[in-house]
C-alpha atoms as a PDB file:
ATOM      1  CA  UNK A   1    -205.586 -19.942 199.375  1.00  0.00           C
ATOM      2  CA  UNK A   2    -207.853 -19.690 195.978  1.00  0.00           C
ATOM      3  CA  UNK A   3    -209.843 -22.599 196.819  1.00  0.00           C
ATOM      4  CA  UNK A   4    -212.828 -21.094 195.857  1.00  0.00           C
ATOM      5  CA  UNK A   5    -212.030 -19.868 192.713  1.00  0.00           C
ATOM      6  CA  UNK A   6    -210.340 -23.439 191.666  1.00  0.00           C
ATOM      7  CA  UNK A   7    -213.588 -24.884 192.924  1.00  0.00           C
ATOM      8  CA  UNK A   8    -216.139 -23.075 191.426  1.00  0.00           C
ATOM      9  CA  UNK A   9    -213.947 -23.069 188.020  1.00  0.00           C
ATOM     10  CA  UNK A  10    -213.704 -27.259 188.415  1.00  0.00           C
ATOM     11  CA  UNK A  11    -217.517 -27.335 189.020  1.00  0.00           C
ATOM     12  CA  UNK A  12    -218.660 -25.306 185.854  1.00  0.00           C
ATOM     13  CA  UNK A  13    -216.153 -27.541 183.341  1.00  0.00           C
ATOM     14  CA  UNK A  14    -217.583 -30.310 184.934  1.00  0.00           C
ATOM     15  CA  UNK A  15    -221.301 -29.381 184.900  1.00  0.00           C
ATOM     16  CA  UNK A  16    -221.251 -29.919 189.098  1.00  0.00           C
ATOM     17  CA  UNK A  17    -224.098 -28.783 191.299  1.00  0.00           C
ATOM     18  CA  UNK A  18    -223.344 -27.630 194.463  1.00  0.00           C
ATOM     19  CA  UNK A  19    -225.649 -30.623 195.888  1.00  0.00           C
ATOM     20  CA  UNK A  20    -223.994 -33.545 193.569  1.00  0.00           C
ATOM     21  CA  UNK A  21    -220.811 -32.597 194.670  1.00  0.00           C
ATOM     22  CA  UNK A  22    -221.732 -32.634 198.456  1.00  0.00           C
ATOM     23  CA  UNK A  23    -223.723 -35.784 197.993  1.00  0.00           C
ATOM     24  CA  UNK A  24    -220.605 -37.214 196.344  1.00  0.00           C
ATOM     25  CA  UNK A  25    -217.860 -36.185 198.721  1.00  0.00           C
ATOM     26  CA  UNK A  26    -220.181 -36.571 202.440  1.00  0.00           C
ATOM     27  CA  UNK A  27    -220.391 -33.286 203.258  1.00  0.00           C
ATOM     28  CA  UNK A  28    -223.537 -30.855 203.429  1.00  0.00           C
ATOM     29  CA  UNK A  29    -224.893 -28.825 200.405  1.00  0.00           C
ATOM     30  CA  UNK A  30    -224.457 -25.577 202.748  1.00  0.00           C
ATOM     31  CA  UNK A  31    -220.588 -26.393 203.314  1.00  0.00           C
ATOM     32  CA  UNK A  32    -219.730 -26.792 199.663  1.00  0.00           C
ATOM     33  CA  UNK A  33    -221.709 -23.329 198.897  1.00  0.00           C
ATOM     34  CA  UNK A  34    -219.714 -21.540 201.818  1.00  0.00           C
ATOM     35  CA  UNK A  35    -216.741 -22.600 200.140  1.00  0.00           C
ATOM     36  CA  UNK A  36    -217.830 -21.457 196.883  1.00  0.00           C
ATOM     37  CA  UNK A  37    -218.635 -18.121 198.475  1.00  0.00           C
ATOM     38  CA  UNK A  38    -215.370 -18.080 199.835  1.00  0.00           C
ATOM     39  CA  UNK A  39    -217.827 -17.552 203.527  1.00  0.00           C
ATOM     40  CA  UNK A  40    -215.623 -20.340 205.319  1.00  0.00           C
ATOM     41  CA  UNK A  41    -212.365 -22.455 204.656  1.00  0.00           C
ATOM     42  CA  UNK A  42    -212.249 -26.488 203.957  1.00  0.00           C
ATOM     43  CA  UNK A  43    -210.806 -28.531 206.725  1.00  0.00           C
ATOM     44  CA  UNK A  44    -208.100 -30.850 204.829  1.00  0.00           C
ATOM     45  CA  UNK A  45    -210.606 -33.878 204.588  1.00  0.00           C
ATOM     46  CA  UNK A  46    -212.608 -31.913 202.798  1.00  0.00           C
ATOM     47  CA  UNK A  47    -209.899 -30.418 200.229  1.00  0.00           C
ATOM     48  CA  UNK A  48    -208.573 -33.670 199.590  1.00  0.00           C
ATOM     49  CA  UNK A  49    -211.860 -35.171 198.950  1.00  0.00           C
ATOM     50  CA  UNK A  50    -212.264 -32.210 196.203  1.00  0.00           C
ATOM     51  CA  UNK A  51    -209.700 -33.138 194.646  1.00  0.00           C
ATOM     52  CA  UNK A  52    -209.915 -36.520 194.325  1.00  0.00           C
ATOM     53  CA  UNK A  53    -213.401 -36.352 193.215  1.00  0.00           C
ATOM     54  CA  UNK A  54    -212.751 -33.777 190.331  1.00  0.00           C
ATOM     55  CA  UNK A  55    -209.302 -35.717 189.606  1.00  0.00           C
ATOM     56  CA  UNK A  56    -207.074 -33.270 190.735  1.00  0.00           C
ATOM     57  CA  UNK A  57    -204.297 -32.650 192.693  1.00  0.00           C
ATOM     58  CA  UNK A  58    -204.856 -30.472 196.133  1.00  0.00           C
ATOM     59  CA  UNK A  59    -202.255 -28.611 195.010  1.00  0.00           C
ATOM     60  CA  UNK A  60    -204.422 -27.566 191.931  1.00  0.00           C
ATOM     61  CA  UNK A  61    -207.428 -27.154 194.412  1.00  0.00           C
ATOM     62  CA  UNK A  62    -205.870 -24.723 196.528  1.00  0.00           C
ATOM     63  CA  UNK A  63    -204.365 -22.829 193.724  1.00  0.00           C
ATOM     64  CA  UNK A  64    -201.217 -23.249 194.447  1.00  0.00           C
ATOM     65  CA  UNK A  65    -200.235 -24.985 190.950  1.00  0.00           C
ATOM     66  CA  UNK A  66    -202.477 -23.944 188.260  1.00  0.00           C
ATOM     67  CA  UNK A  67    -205.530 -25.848 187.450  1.00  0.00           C
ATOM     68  CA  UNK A  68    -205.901 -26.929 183.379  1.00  0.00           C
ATOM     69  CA  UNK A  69    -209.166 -28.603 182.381  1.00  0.00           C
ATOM     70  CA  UNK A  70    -208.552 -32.267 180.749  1.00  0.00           C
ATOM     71  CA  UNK A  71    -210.226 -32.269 177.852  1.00  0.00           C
ATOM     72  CA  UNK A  72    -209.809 -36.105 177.380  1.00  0.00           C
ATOM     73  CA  UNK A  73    -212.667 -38.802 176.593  1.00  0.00           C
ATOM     74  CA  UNK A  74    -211.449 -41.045 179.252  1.00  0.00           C
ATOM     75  CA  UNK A  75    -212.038 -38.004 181.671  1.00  0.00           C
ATOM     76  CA  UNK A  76    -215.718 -37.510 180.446  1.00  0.00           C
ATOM     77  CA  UNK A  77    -216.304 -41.609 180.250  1.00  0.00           C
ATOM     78  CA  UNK A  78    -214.767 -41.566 184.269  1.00  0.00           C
ATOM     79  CA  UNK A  79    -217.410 -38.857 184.885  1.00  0.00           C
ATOM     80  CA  UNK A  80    -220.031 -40.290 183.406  1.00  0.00           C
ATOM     81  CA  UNK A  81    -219.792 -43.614 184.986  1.00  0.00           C
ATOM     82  CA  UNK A  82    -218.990 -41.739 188.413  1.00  0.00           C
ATOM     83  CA  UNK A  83    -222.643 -39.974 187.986  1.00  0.00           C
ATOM     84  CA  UNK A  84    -224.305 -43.561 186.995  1.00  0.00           C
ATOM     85  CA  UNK A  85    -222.983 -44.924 190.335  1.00  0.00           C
ATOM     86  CA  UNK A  86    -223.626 -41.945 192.333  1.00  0.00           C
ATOM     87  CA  UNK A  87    -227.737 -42.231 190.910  1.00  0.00           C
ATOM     88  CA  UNK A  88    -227.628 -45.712 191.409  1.00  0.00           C
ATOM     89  CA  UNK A  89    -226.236 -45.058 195.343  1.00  0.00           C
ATOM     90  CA  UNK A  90    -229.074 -42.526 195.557  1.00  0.00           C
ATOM     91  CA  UNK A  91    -231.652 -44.749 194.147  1.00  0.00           C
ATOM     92  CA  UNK A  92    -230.818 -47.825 196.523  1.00  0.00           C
ATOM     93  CA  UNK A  93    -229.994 -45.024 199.226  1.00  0.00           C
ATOM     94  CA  UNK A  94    -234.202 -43.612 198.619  1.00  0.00           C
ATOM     95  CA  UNK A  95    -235.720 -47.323 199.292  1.00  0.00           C
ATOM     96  CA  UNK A  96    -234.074 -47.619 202.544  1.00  0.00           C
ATOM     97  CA  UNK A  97    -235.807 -47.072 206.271  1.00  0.00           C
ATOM     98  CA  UNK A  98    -234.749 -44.253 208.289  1.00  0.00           C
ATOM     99  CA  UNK A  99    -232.974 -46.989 210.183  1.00  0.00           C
ATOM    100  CA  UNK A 100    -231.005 -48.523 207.757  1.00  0.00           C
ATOM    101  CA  UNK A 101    -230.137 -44.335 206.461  1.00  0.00           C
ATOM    102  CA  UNK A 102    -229.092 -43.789 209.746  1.00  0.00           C
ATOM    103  CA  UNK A 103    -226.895 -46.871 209.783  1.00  0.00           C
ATOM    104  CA  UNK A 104    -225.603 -46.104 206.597  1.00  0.00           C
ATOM    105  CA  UNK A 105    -224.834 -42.423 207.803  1.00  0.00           C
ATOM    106  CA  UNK A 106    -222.957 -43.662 210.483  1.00  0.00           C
ATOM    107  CA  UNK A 107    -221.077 -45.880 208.799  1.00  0.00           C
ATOM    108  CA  UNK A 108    -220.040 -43.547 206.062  1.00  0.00           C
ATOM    109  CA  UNK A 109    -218.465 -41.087 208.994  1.00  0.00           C
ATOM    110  CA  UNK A 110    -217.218 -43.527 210.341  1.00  0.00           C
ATOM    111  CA  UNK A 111    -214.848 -44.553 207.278  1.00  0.00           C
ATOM    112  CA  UNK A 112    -214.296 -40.880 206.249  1.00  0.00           C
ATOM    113  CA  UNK A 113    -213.037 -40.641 210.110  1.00  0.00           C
ATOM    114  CA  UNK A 114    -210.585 -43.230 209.148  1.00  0.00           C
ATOM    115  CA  UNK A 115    -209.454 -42.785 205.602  1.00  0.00           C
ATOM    116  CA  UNK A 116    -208.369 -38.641 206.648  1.00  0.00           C
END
């Protein structure tokens, strides 16, 4: 598997932090760096929600088809408007009670139970 290396080659020629890209796909800032690292595999959830948020195939995120950067403007008008409703999430997400986060946290695994 060259996960890692198709990952950390997506998230440079798309400007991605480790922490956006966790924020944006559920899982934890120290996951995404392990598989970065190449310190721990990506359970299939995980890979699929990769690729979908980088527009991808999982074939191109595991390496087995080669990867080519799209070098389109409706690519960098999809990521920009991706990143304005990921702050806006955030925002709303940072006015909330520890409650309502919790809530929300449950919810969200709840539907990423269900959609993999």
């Amino acid at each position: 598997m060259n996960f890692a290396k198709t990952l950390k080659k997506l998230m440079k020629d798309t400007n991605t932090t480790q922490m956006r890209l966790a924020q944006a796909i559920g899982f934890s800032q120290r996951a995404v760096s392990k598989w970065v690292n190449g310190q721990s595999e990506p359970t299939e959830g995980a890979i699929v929600a990769c690729a979908k948020y980088f527009g991808v195939s999982a074939d191109e995120m595991l390496g087995f088809t080669e990867y080519e950067p799209k070098k389109t403007d409706a690519s960098k008008k999809k990521g920009a408007a991706r990143d304005e409703k990921l702050a806006k999430l955030i925002a709303v997400y940072n006015t909330m009670s520890d409650y309502d986060k919790a809530r929300l946290a449950a919810y969200a695994d709840y539907i990423n139970t269900e959609k993999y």
